[in-house]
Every structure is written in structure tokens, then in C-alpha cells.
Protein backbone atom coordinates (compact mmCIF):
# COMPACT_ATOMS: atom_id res chain seq x y z
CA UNK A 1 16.50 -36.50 34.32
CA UNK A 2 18.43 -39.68 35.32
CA UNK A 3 15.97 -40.77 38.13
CA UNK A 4 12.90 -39.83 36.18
CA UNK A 5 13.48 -42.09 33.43
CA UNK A 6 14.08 -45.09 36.33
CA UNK A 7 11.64 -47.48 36.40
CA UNK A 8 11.49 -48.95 39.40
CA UNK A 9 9.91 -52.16 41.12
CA UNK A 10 10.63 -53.12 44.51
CA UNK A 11 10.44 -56.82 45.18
CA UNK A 12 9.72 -57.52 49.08
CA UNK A 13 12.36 -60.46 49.92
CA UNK A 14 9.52 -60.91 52.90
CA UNK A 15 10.31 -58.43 55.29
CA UNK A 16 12.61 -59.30 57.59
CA UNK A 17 12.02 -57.61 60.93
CA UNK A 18 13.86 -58.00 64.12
CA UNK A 19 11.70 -57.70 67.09
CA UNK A 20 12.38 -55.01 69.55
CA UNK A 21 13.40 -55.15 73.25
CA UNK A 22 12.21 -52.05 74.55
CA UNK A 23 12.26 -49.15 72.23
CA UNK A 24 14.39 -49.52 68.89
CA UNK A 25 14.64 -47.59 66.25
CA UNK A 26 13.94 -49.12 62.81
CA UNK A 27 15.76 -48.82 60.00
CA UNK A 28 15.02 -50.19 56.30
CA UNK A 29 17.48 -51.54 53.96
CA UNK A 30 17.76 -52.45 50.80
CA UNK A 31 20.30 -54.76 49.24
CA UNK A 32 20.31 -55.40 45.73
CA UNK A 33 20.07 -59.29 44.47
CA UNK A 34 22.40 -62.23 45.75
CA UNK A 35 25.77 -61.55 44.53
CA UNK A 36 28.10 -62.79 47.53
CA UNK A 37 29.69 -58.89 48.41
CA UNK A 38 25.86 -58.42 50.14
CA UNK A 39 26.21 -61.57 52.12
CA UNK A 40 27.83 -59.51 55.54
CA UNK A 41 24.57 -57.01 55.45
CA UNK A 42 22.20 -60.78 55.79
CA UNK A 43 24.58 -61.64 58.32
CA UNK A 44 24.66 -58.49 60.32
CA UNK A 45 20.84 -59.07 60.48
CA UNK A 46 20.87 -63.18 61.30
CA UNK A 47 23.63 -62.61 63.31
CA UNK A 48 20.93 -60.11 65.78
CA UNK A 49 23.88 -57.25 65.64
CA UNK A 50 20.56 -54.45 64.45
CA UNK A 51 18.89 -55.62 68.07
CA UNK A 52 22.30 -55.71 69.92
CA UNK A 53 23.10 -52.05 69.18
CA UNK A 54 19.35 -50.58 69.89
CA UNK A 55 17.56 -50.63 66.05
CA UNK A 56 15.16 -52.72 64.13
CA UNK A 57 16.06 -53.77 61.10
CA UNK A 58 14.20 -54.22 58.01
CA UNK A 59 15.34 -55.76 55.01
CA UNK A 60 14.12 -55.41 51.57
CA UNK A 61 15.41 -57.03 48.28
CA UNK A 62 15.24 -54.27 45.36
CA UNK A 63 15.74 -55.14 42.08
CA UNK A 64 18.49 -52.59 40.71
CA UNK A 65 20.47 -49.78 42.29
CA UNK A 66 18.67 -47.04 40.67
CA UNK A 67 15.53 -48.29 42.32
CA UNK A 68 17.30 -48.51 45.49
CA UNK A 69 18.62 -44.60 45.37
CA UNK A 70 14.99 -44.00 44.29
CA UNK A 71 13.69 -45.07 47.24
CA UNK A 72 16.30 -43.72 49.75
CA UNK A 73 15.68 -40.16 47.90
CA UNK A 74 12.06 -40.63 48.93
CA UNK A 75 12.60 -41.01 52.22
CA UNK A 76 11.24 -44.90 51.78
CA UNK A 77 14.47 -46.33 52.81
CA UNK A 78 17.71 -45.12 55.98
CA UNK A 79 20.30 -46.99 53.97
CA UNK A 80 20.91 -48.82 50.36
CA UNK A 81 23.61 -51.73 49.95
CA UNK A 82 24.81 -52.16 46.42
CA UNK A 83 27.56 -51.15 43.98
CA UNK A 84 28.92 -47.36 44.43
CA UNK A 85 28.22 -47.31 40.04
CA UNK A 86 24.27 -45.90 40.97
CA UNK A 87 24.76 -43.59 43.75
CA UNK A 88 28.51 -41.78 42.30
CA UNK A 89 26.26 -41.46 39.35
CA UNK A 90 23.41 -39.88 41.94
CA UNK A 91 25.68 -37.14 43.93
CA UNK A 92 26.99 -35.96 40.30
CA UNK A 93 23.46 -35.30 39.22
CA UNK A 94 23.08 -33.37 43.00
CA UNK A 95 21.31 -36.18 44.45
CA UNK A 96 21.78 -36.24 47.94
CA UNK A 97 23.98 -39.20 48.58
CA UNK A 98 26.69 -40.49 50.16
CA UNK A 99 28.83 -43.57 50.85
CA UNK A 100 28.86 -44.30 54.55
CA UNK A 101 30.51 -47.72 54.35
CA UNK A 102 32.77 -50.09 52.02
CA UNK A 103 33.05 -53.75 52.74
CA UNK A 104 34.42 -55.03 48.95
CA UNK A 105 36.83 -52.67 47.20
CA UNK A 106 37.56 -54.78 44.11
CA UNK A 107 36.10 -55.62 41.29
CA UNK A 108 34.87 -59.33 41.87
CA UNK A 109 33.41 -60.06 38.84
CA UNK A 110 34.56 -62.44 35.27
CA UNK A 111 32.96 -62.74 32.03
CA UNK A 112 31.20 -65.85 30.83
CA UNK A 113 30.66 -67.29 27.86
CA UNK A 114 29.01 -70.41 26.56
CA UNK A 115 31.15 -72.98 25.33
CA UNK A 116 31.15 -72.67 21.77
CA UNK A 117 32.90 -69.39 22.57
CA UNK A 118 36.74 -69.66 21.86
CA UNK A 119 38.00 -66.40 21.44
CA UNK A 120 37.72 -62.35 21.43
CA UNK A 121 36.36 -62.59 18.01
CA UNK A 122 33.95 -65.01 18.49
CA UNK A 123 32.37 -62.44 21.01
CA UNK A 124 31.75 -59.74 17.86
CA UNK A 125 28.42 -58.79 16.95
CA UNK A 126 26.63 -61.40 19.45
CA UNK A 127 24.91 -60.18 22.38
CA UNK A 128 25.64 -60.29 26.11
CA UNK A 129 23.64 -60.32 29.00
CA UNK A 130 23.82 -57.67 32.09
CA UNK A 131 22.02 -57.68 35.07
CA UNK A 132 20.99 -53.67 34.64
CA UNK A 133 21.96 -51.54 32.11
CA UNK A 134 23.85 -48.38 33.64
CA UNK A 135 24.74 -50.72 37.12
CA UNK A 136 27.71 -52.37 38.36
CA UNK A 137 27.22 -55.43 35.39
CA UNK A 138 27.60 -52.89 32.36
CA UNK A 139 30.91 -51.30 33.89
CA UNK A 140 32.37 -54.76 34.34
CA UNK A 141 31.49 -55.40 31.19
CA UNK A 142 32.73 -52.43 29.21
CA UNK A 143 36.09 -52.61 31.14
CA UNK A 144 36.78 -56.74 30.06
CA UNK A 145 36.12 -55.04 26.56
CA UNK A 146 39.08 -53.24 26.89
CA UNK A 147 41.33 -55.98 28.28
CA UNK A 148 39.74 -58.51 25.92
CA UNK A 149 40.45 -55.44 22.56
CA UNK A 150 37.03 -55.37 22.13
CA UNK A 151 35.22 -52.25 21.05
CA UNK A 152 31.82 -50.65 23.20
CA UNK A 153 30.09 -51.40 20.20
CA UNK A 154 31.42 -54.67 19.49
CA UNK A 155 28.49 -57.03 21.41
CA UNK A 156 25.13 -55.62 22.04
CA UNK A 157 24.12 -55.60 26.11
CA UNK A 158 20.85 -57.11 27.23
CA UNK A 159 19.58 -56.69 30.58
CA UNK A 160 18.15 -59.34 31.67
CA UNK A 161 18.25 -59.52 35.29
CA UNK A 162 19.51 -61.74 38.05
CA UNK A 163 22.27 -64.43 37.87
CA UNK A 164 20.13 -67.14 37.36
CA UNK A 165 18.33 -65.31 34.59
CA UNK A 166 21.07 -64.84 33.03
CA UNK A 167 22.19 -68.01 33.17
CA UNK A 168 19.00 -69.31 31.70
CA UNK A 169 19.91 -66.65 28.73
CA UNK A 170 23.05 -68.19 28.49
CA UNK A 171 22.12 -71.79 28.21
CA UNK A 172 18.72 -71.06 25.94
CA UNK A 173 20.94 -69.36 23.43
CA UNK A 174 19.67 -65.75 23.75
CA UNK A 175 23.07 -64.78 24.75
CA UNK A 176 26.75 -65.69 24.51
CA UNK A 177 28.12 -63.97 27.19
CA UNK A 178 27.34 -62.46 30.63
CA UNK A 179 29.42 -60.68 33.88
CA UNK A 180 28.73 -62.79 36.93
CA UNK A 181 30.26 -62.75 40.44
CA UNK A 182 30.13 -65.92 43.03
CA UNK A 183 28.72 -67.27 44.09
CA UNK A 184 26.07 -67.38 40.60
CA UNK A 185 29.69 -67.67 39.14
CA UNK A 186 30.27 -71.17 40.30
CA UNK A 187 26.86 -72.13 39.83
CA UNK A 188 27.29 -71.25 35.94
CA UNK A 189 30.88 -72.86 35.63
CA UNK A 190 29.14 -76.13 37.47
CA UNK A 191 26.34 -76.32 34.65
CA UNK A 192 29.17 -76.10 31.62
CA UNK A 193 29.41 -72.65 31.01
CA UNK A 194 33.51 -71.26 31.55
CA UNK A 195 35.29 -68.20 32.20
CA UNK A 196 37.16 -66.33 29.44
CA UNK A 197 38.05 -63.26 31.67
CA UNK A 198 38.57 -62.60 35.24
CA UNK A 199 38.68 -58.94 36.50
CA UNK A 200 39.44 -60.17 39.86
CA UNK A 201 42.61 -61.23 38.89
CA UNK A 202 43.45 -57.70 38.00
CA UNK A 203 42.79 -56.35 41.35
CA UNK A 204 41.10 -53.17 40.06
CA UNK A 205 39.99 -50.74 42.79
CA UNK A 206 36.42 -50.37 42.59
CA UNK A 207 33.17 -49.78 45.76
CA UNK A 208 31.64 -53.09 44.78
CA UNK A 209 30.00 -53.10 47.70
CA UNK A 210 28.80 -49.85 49.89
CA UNK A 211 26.73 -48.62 52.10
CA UNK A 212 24.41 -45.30 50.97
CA UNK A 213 22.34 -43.03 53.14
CA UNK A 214 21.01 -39.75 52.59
CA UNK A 215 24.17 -37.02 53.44
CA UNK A 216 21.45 -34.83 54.99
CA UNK A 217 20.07 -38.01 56.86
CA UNK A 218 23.70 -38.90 58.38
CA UNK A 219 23.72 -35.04 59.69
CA UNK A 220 20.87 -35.21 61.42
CA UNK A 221 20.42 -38.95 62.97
CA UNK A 222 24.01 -39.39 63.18
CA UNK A 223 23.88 -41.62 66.23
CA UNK A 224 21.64 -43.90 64.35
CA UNK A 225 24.04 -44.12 61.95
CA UNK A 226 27.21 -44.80 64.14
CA UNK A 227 24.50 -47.61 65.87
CA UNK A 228 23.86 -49.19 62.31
CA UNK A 229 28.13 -48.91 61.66
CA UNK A 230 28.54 -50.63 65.13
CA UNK A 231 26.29 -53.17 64.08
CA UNK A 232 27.61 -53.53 60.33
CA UNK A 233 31.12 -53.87 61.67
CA UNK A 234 30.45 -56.66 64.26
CA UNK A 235 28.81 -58.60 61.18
CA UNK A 236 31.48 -58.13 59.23
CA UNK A 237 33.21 -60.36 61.88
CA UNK A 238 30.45 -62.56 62.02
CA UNK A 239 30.63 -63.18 58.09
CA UNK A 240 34.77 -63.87 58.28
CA UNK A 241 34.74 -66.23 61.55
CA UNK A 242 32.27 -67.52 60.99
CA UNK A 243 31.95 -69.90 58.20
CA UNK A 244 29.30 -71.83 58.90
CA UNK A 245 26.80 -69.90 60.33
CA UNK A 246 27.67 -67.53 57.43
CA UNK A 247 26.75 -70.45 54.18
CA UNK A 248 23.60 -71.28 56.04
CA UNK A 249 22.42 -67.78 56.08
CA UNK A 250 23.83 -67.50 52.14
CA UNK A 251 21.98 -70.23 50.87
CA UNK A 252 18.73 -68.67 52.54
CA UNK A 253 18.89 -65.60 50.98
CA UNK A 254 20.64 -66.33 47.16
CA UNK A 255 18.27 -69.24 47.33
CA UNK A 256 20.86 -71.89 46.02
CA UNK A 257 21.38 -75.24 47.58
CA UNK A 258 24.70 -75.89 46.41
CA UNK A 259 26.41 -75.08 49.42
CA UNK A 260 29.81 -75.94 47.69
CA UNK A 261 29.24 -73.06 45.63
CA UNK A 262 28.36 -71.06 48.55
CA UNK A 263 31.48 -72.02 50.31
CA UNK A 264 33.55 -70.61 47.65
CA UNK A 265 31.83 -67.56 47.17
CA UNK A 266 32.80 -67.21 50.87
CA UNK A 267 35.90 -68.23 50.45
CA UNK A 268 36.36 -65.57 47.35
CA UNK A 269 34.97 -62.69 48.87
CA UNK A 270 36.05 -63.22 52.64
CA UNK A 271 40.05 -62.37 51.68
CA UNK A 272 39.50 -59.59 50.30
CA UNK A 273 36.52 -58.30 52.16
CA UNK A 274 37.20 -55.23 54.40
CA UNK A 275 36.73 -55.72 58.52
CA UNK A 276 37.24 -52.12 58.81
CA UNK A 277 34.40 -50.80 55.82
CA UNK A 278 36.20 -47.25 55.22
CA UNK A 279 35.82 -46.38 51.52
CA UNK A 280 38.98 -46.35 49.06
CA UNK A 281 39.04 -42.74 47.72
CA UNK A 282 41.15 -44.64 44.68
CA UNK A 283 38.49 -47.00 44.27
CA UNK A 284 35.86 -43.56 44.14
CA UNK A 285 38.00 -42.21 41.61
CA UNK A 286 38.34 -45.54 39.49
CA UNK A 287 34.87 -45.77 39.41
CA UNK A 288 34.23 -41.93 38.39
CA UNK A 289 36.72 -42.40 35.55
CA UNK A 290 36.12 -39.62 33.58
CA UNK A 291 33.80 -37.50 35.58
CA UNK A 292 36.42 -37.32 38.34
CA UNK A 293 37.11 -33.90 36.87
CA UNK A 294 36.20 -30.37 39.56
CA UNK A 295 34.85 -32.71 41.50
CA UNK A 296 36.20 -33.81 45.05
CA UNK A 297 36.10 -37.13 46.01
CA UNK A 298 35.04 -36.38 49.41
CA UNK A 299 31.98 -35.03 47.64
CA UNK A 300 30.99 -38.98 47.75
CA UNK A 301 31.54 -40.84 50.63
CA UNK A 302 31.94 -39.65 54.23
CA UNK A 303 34.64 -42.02 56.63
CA UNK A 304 34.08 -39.98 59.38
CA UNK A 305 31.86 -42.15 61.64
CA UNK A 306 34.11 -45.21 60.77
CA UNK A 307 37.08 -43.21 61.92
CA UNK A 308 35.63 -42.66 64.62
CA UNK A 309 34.45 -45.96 65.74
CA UNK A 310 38.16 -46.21 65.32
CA UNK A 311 39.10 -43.95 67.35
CA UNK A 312 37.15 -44.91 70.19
CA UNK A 313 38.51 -48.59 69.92
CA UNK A 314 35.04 -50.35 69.27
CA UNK A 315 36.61 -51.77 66.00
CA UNK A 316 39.89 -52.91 68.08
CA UNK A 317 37.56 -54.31 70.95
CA UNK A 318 35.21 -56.32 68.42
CA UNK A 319 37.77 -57.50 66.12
CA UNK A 320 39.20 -59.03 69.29
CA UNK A 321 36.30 -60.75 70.67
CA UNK A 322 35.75 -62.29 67.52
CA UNK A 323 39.55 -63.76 67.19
């Protein structure tokens, strides 16, 4: 079984807990390294939008997707922010998941290589370095295989962890090659290392970045999660107006003090991030690719409490205070 064979370890990023006024309902969260595309959920919570719509909000730093749908399974975690690759994989196996929420619909990330690398063929039979094996990393990396005419079997993948693990790989020697996204992406091209591939150029549809909760959970606590929504969706404002506030907070939590490489991670993922976080049902079936088949994609996310934060004209109201 897929989750049994998971090994997981859950790194506390120090809980970070906002204190109640009055009674609030807490939620947990997990997000799942320091990639830019999880930069609105740390801004959601600086920003005080958990307090401002009634809930306390922990967050907790889990080392790899799987780990993260572990925990949510158990009951341990409300909601998981990651890459859709972990918890599509989940509601196929009859997990009970479901996408509540999509902020980055693209696919945001380039392959690296270390400079002696010239060419396609120079990649052959050399390893390269993911950040989990059967995550978000591997998929980028197997689809730059096809636009580069490489083979699966061409390279060998390494896990190996963060970005600045793998950069470390990458300038040791241990590896060639690695999939990175900014804002570790600039920090990489800054020490010498350079892009051969950028799958962000190719605008592929793809849940880079979603919200997961339980489907039975959303059922029953449903108000809880429209109050979490509310909140997500006035830090998604937050995170595109503003700038400032939002590199601070960035540099905090990817612990990197090269704030120019912060300010074009923002600048990268901020056109392209979604205001209004309704999941792509194109981007769902991109990501199934071949499993798409019998299978509905409503089966994996859920845009009804979005809609209907539409609907009401919250999203209208905030997106207009924020202008």
C-alpha cells in the first residue's frame, strides 16, 4: 500500500500559533518546504487573516507531500499545502482527499545543471537530484525528459531533499542536474549553476500549488472551511499588493537573505498566481495523465465553497479593498 510504505518525518518549523480573541477555532497546516508557490499560505498567517475570520492557525513545515497526506489521513492535520502530484495520487488509491483550493496552476519549475553540462547528451547516464521521489520534483523532471528527448531511464533520480540540499549536491559533484523553482532557482543561478530547461516557459497546466483537506472533513465543518477560504483569499491579496511586507515574511520562512532573489521569486510567481484559488479541472487532468481514465475529475477537487464565496461577493468586496 502506497501510504504504508511512506516514511514519514515531520519537521516542526516552530509552531506558529496565532493567539485567540475570544473563542477560535484552530486549525493545523502543513506546507511543504520553501518553494515560492507556498509563500501566500505564510502570508495569510503574518498577514493575521486566520484571527480576522475567527480560527487559530497553526503552521507546521513537513518534509514531503506524502507525509503531509499522512498526517491529514490521521486526523493530525485540517488542511495540507503542497503540489496536487501526492494527494491525486491519494483519492485514486480511495484516500479520502480533496483539493479545496488552487493558488499556482502552472508548472513553475526549470532544470539545472552544473556548468560543465552543455547538452542533452551530456545529461545520459549521470544522476539528478529530486527533492522526493514520487512528488512534484520527479514529474517535472520526467516531463523536461521528454522535451529535452531524453529517455525515463536515461539519468538516474536521487532524492535528496530541499533546494539548498540539492544545491549542495550540485556543487559537491554528486549530481549534475536538479528541478528547482524560485526562489532556490535564483539562488542556484547566483552561485554559477544555469538553466538548460524552463517548463515555465511552456505554460503547462498543472495544481502546483493546492490546498487538501479531508472530503469527509469539508462535509462536516464546512463553515470552518469557508472561514479558512475567506482567510486564504484575503492573503492572496496580501501576497500580490503587497510586496514588501510579502519578501520580509519570505525570507523568514525559506530562510534566505538574498532578498533580490526573493523579490524575483515574487515577481515570478505573483503574475501568474491565482486571486480567485478555484482549481483548473485541465490542470487535474494534466497532472493525472494516464490515470485520468473512468475516473471523474470532480472526484478530486471540490470549487464549491470558492464559488460560493463568489457568489456572495466576498471575493469582489476584498479584491477591492485591497486595490
Amino acid at each position: 500500500m502506497w501510504f504504508s510504505r511512506c516514511k514519514w518525518i515531520i519537521i516542526f518549523f516552530g509552531l506558529l500559533t496565532v493567539a485567540p480573541s475570544g473563542y477560535a477555532q484552530t486549525v493545523r497546516i502543513s506546507y511543504g518546504g520553501t518553494s515560492g508557490y507556498n509563500a501566500p499560505l505564510w502570508v495569510t498567517h503574518e498577514a493575521g487573516m486566520f484571527k480576522k475570520h475567527g480560527l487559530t492557525a497553526e503552521l507546521i513545515l513537513i518534509g514531503g507531500d506524502a507525509a503531509s497526506i499522512q498526517a491529514l489521513l490521521a486526523n493530525e492535520l485540517h488542511f495540507a499545502n503542497g503540489a496536487a502530484t501526492t494527494p491525486i495520487q491519494a483519492t485514486l488509491q480511495g484516500a479520502d482527499t480533496v483539493i479545496v483550493a488552487s493558488s499556482y496552476n502552472l508548472m513553475p519549475y526549470s532544470l539545472v545543471v552544473h556548468p560543465d553540462v552543455h547538452s542533452a547528451a551530456d545529461l545520459k547516464g549521470k544522476r539528478m537530484a529530486v527533492s522526493r521521489l514520487g512528488g512534484i520534483t520527479e514529474f517535472a523532471a520526467k516531463l523536461t525528459f521528454e522535451k529535452l528527448g531524453l529517455g525515463p531511464k536515461d539519468m538516474t533520480l536521487i532524492q535528496a531533499g530541499p533546494d539548498a540540499q540539492r544545491i549542495a549536491a550540485m556543487q559537491s559533484g554528486a549530481v549534475v542536474a536538479t528541478i528547482m523553482a524560485p526562489p532556490g532557482l535564483y539562488v542556484a543561478t547566483s552561485l554559477g549553476l544555469k538553466v538548460m530547461a524552463d517548463l515555465g516557459e511552456l505554460e503547462v497546466k498543472y495544481p502546483s500549488a493546492v490546498m487538501v483537506a479531508r472530503r469527509s472533513y469539508v462535509a462536516q465543518n464546512r463553515a470552518t472551511v469557508k472561514k479558512f477560504l475567506m482567510a486564504f483569499i484575503e492573503g492572496l491579496q496580501v501576497y500580490a499588493q503587497k510586496k514588501d511586507f510579502t519578501l520580509g515574511i519570505m525570507q523568514r520562512y525559506a530562510k534566505l537573505r538574498d532578498r533580490e532573489a526573493m523579490a524575483k521569486a515574487h515577481d515570478y510567481f505573483v503574475k501568474n498566481t491565482t486571486l480567485v484559488p478555484l482549481t483548473d479541472a485541465v490542470a487535474v487532468k494534466n497532472a493525472l495523465a494516464d490515470k485520468a481514465a473512468g475516473r471523474k475529475l470532480e472526484d478530486f477537487f471540490d470549487n464549491s465553497v470558492v464559488e460560493e464565496l463568489v457568489d456572495e461577493g466576498f471575493v469582489e468586496k476584498v479584491s477591492k479593498a485591497y486595490r
